[in-house]
PDB file of N, CA and C in Angstrom:
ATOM      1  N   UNK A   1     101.590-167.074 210.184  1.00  0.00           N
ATOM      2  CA  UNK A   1     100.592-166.231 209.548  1.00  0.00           C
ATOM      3  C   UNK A   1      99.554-167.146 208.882  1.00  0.00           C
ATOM      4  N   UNK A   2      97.980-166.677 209.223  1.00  0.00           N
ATOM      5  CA  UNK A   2      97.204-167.381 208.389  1.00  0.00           C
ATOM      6  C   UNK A   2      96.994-167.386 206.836  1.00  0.00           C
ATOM      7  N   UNK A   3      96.414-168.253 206.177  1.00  0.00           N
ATOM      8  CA  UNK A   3      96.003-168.362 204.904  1.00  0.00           C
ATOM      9  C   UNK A   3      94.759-166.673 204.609  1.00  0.00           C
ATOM     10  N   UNK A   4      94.208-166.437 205.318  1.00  0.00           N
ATOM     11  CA  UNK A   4      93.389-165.424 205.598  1.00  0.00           C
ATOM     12  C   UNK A   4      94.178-163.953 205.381  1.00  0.00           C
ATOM     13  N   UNK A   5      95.310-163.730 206.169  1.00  0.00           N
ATOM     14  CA  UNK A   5      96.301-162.986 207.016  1.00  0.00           C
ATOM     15  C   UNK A   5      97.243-162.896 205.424  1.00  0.00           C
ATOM     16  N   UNK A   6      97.761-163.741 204.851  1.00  0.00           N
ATOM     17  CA  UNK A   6      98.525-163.762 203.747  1.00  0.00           C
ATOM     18  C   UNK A   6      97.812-163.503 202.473  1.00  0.00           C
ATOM     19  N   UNK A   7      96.769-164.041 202.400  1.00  0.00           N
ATOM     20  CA  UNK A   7      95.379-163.311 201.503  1.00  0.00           C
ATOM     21  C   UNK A   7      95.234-161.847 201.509  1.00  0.00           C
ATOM     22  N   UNK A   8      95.233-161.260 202.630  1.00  0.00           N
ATOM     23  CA  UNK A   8      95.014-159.611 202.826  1.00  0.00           C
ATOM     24  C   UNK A   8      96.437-158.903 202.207  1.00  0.00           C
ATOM     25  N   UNK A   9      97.619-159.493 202.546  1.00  0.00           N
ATOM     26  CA  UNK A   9      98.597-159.059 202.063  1.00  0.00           C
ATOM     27  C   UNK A   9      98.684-158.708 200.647  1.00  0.00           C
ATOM     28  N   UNK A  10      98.510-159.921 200.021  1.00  0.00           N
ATOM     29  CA  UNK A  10      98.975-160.042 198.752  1.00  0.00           C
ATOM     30  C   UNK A  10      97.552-158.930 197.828  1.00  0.00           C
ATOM     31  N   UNK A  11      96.330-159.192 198.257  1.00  0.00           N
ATOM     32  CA  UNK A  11      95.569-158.230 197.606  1.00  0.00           C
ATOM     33  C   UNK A  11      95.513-156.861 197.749  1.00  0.00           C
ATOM     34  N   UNK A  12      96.122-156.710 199.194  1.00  0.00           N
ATOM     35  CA  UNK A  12      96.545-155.222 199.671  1.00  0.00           C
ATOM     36  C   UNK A  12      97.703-154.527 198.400  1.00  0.00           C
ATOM     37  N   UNK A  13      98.764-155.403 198.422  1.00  0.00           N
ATOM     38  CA  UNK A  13      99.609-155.325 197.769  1.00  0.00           C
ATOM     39  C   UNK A  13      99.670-155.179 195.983  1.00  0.00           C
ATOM     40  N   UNK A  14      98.471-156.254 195.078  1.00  0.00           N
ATOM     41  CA  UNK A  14      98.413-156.391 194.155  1.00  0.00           C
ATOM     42  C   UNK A  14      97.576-155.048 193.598  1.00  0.00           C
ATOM     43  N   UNK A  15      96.934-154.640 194.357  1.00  0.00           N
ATOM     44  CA  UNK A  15      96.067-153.360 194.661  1.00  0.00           C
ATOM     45  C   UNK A  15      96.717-152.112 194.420  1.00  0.00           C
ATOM     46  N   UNK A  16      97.354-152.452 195.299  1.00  0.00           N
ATOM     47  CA  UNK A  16      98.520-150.799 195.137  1.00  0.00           C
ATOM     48  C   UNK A  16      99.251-150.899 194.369  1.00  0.00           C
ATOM     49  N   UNK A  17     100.249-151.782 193.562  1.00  0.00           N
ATOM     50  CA  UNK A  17     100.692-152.317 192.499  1.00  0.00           C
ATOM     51  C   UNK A  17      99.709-151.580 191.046  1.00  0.00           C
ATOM     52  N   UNK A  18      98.522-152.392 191.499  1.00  0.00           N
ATOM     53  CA  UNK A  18      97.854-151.998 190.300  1.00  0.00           C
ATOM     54  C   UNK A  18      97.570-150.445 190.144  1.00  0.00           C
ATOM     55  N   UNK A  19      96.829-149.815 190.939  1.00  0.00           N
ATOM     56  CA  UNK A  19      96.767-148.512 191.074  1.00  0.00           C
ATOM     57  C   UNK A  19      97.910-147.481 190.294  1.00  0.00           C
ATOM     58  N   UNK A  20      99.482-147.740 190.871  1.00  0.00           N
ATOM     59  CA  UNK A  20     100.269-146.805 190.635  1.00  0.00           C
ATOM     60  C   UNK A  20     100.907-147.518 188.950  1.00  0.00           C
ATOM     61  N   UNK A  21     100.841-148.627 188.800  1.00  0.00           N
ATOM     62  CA  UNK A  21     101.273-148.973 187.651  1.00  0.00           C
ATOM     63  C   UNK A  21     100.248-149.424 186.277  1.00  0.00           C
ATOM     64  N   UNK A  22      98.630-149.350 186.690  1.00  0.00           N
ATOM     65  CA  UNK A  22      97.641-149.589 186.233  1.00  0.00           C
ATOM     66  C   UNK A  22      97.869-151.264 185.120  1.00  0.00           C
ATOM     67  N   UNK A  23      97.258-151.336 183.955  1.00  0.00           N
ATOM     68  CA  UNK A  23      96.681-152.106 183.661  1.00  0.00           C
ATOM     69  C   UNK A  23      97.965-152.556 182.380  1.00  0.00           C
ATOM     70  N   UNK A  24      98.086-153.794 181.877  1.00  0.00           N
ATOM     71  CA  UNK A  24      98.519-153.576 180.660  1.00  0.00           C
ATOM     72  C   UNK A  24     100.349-154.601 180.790  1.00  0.00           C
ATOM     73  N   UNK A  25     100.857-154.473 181.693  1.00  0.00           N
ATOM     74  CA  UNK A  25     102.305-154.980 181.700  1.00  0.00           C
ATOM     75  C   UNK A  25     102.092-156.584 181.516  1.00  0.00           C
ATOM     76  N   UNK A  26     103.039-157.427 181.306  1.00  0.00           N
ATOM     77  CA  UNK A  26     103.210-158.643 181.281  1.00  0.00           C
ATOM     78  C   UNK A  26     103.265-158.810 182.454  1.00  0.00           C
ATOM     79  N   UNK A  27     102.653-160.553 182.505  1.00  0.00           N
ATOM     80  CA  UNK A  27     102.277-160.758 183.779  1.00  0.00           C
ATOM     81  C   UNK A  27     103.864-161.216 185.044  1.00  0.00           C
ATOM     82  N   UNK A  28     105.107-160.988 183.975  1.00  0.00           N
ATOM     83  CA  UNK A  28     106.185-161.469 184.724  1.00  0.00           C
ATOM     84  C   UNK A  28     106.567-160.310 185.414  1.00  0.00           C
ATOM     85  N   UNK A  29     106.125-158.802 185.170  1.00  0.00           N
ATOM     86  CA  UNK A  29     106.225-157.544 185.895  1.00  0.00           C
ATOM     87  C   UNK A  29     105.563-157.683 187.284  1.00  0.00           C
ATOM     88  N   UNK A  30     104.376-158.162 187.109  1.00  0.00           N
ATOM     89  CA  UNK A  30     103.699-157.667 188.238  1.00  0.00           C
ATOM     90  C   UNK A  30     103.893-159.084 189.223  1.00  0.00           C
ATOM     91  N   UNK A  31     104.428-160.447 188.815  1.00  0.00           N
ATOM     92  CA  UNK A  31     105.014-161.149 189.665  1.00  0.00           C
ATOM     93  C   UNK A  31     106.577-160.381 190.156  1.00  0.00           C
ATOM     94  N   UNK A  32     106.873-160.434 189.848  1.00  0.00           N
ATOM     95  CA  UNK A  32     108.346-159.824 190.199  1.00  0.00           C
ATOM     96  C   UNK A  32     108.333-159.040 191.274  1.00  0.00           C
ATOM     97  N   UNK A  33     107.303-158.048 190.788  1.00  0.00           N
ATOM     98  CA  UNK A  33     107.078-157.093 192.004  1.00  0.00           C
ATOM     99  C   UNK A  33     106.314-157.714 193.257  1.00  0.00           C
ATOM    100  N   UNK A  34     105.513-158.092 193.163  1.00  0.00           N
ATOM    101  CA  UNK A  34     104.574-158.753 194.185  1.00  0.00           C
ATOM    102  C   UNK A  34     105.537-159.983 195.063  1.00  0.00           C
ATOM    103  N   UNK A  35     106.687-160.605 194.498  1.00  0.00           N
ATOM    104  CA  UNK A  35     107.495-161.281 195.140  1.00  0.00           C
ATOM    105  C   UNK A  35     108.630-160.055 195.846  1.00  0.00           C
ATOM    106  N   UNK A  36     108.922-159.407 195.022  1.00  0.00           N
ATOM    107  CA  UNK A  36     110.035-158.371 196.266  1.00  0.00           C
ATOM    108  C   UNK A  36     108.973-157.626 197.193  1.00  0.00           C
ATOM    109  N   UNK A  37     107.550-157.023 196.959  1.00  0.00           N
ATOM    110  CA  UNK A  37     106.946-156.987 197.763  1.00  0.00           C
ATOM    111  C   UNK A  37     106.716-157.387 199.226  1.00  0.00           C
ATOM    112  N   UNK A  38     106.241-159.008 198.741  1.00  0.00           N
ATOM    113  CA  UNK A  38     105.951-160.377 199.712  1.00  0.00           C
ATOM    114  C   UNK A  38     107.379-160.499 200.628  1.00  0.00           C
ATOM    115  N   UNK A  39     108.620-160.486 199.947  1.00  0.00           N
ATOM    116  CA  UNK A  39     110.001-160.591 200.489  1.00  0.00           C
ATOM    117  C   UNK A  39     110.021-159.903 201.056  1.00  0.00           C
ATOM    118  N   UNK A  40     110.489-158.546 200.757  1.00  0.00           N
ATOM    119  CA  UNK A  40     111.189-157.475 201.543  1.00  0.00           C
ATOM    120  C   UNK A  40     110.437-156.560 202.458  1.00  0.00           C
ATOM    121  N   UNK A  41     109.433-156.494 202.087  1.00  0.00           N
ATOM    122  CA  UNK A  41     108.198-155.801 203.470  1.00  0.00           C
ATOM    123  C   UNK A  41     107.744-156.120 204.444  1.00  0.00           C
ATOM    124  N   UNK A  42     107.173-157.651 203.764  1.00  0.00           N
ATOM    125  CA  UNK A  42     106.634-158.533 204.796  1.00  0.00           C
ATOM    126  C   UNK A  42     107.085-159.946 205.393  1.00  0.00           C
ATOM    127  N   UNK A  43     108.369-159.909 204.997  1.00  0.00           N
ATOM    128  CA  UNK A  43     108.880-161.320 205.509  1.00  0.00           C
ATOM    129  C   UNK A  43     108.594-162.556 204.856  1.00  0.00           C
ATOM    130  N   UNK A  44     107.669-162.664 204.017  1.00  0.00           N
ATOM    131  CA  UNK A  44     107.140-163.651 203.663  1.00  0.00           C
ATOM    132  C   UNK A  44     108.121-164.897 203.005  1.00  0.00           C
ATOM    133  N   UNK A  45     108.090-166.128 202.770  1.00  0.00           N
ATOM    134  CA  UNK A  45     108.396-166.985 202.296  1.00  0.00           C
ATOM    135  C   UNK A  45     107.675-167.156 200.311  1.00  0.00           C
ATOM    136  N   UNK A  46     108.313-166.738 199.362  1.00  0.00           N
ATOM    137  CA  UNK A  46     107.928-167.102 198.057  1.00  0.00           C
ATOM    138  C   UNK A  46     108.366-168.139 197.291  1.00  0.00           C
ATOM    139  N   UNK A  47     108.020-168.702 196.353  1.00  0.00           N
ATOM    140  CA  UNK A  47     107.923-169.875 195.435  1.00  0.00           C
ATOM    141  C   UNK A  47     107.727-169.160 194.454  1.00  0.00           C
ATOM    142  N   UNK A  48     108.717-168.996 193.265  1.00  0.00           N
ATOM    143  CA  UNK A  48     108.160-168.566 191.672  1.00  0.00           C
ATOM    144  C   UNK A  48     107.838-169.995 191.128  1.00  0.00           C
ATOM    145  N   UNK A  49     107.266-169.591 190.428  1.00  0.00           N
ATOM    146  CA  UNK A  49     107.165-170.856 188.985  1.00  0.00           C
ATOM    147  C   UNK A  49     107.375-172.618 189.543  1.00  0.00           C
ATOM    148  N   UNK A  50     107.095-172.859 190.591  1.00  0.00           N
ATOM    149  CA  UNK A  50     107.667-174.203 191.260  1.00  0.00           C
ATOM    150  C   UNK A  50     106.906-175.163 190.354  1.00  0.00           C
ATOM    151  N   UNK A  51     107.610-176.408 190.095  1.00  0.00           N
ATOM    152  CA  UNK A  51     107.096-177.486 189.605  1.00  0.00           C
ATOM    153  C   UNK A  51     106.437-178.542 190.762  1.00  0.00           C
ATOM    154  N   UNK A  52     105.355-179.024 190.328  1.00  0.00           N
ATOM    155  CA  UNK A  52     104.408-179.365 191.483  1.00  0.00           C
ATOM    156  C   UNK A  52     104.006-180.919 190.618  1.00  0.00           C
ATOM    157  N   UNK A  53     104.333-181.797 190.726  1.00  0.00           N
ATOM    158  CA  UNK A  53     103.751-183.187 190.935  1.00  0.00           C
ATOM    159  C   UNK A  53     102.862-183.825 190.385  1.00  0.00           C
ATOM    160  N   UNK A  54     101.700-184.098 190.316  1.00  0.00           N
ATOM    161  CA  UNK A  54     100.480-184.784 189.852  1.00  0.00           C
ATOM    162  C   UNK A  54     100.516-186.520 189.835  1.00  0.00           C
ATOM    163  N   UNK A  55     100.106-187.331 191.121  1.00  0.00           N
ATOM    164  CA  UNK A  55      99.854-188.612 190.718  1.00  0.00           C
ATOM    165  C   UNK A  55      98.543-188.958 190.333  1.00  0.00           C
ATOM    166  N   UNK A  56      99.041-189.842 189.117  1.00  0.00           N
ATOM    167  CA  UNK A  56      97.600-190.250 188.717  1.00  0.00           C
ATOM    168  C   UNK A  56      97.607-191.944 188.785  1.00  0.00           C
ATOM    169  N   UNK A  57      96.438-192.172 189.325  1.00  0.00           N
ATOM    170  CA  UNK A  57      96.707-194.045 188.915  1.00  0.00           C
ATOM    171  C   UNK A  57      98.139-194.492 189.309  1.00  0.00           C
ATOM    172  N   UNK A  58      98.972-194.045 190.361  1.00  0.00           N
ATOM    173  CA  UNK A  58      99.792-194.735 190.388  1.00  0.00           C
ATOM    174  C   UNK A  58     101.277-194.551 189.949  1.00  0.00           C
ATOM    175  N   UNK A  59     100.939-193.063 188.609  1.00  0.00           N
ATOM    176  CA  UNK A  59     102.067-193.100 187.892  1.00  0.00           C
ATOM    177  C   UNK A  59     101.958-191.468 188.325  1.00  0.00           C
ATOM    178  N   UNK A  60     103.706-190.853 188.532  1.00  0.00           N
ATOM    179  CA  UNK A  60     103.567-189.910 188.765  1.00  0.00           C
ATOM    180  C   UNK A  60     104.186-188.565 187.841  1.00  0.00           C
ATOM    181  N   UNK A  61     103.469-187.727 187.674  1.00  0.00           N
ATOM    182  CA  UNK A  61     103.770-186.659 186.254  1.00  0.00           C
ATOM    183  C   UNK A  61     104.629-185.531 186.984  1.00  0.00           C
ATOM    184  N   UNK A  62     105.993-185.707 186.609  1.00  0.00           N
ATOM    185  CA  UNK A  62     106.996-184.919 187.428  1.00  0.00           C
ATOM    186  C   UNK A  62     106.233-183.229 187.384  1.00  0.00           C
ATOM    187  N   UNK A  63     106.021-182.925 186.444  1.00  0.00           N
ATOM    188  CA  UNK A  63     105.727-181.773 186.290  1.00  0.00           C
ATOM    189  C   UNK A  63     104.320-181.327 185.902  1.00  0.00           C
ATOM    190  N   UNK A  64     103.261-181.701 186.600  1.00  0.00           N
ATOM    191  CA  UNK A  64     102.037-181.953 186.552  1.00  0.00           C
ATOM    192  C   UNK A  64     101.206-180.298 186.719  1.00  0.00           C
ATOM    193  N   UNK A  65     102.072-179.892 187.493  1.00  0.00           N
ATOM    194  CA  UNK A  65     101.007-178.352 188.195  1.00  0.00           C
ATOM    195  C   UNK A  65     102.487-177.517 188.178  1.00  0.00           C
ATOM    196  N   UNK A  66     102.207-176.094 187.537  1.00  0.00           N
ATOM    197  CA  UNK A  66     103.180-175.013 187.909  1.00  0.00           C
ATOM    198  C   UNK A  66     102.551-174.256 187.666  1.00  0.00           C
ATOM    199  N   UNK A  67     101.732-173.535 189.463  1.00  0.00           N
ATOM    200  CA  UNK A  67     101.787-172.379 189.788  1.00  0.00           C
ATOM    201  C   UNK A  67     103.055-171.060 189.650  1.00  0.00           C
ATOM    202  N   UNK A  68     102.217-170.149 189.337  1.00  0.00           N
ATOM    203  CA  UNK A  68     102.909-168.906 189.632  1.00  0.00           C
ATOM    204  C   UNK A  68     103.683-167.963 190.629  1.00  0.00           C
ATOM    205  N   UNK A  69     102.847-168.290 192.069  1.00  0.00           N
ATOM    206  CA  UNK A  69     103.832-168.479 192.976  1.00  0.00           C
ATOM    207  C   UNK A  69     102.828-169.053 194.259  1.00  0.00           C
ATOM    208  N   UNK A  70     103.727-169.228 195.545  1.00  0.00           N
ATOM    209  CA  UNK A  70     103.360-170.443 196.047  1.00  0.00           C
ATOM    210  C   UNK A  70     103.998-169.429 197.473  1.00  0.00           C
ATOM    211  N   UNK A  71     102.735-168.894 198.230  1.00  0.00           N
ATOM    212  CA  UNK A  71     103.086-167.930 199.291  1.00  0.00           C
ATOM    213  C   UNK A  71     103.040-168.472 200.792  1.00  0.00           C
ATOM    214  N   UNK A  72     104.412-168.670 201.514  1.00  0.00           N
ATOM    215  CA  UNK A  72     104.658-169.440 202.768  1.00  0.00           C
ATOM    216  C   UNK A  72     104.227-171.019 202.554  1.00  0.00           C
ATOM    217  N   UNK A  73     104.032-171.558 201.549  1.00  0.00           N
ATOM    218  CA  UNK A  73     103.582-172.800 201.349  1.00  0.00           C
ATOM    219  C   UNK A  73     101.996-172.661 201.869  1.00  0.00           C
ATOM    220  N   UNK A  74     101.253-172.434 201.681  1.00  0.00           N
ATOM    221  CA  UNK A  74     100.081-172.217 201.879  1.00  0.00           C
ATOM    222  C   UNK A  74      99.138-171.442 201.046  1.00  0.00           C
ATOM    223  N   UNK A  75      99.678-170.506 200.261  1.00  0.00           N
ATOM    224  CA  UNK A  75      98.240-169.649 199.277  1.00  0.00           C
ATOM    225  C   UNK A  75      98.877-169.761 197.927  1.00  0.00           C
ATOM    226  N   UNK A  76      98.587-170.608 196.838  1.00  0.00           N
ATOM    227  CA  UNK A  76      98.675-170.296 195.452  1.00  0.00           C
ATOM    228  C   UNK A  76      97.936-169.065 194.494  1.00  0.00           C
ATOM    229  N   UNK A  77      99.135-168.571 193.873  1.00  0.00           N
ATOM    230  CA  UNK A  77      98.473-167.028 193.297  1.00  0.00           C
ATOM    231  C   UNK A  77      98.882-167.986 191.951  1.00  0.00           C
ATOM    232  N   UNK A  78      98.315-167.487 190.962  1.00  0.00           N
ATOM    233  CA  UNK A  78      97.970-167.310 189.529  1.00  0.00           C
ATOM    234  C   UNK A  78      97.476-166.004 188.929  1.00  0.00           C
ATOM    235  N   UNK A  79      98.387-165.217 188.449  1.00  0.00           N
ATOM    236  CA  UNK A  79      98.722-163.957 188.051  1.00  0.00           C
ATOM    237  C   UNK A  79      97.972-163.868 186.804  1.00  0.00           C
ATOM    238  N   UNK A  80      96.925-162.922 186.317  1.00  0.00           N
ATOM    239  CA  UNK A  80      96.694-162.537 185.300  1.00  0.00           C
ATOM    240  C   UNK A  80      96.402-161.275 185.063  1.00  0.00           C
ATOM    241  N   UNK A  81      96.815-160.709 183.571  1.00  0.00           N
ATOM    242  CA  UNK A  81      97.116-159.557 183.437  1.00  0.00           C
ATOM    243  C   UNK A  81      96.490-159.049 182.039  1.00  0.00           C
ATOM    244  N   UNK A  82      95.406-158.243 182.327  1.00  0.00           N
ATOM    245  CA  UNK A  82      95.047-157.854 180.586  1.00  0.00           C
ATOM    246  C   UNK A  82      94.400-156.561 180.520  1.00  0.00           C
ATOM    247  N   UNK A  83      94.183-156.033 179.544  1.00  0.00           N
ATOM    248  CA  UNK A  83      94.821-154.501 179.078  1.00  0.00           C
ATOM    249  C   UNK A  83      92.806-154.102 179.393  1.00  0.00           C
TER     250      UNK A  83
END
């Protein structure tokens, strides 16, 4: 599946999410859902909260980047949620 193709999903998805549950929940609700979503509908491959790397100069920062989730290894989402 493309980066394009997995894009449509997840906004299809975050969409209808939003609609029936509207505005206002913590943002660990509407990940949760959007990962059993991504899982169980569409097959997809998810990543919660993964710790991601950062070399700088040589030296490397174990825990440099943690995205929110990390879809088929290819599309980073960053979830935000406000009233």
């Amino acid at each position: 599946m493309s980066e394009n193709e997995i894009a449509k999903v997840i906004v299809d998805t975050v969409y209808r999410v939003h609609r029936e549950l509207g505005p206002g929940l913590f943002e660990s609700v509407y990940e949760s859902i959007l990962d059993f979503e991504c899982r169980t509908e569409h097959g997809l491959f998810v990543q919660r909260q993964p710790s991601l790397p950062v070399v700088w100069k040589d030296v490397k920062i174990d825990v440099g980047f943690k995205p929110d989730m990390i879809i088929e290894n290819k599309v980073i989402i960053e979830l935000k949620s406000v009233e």
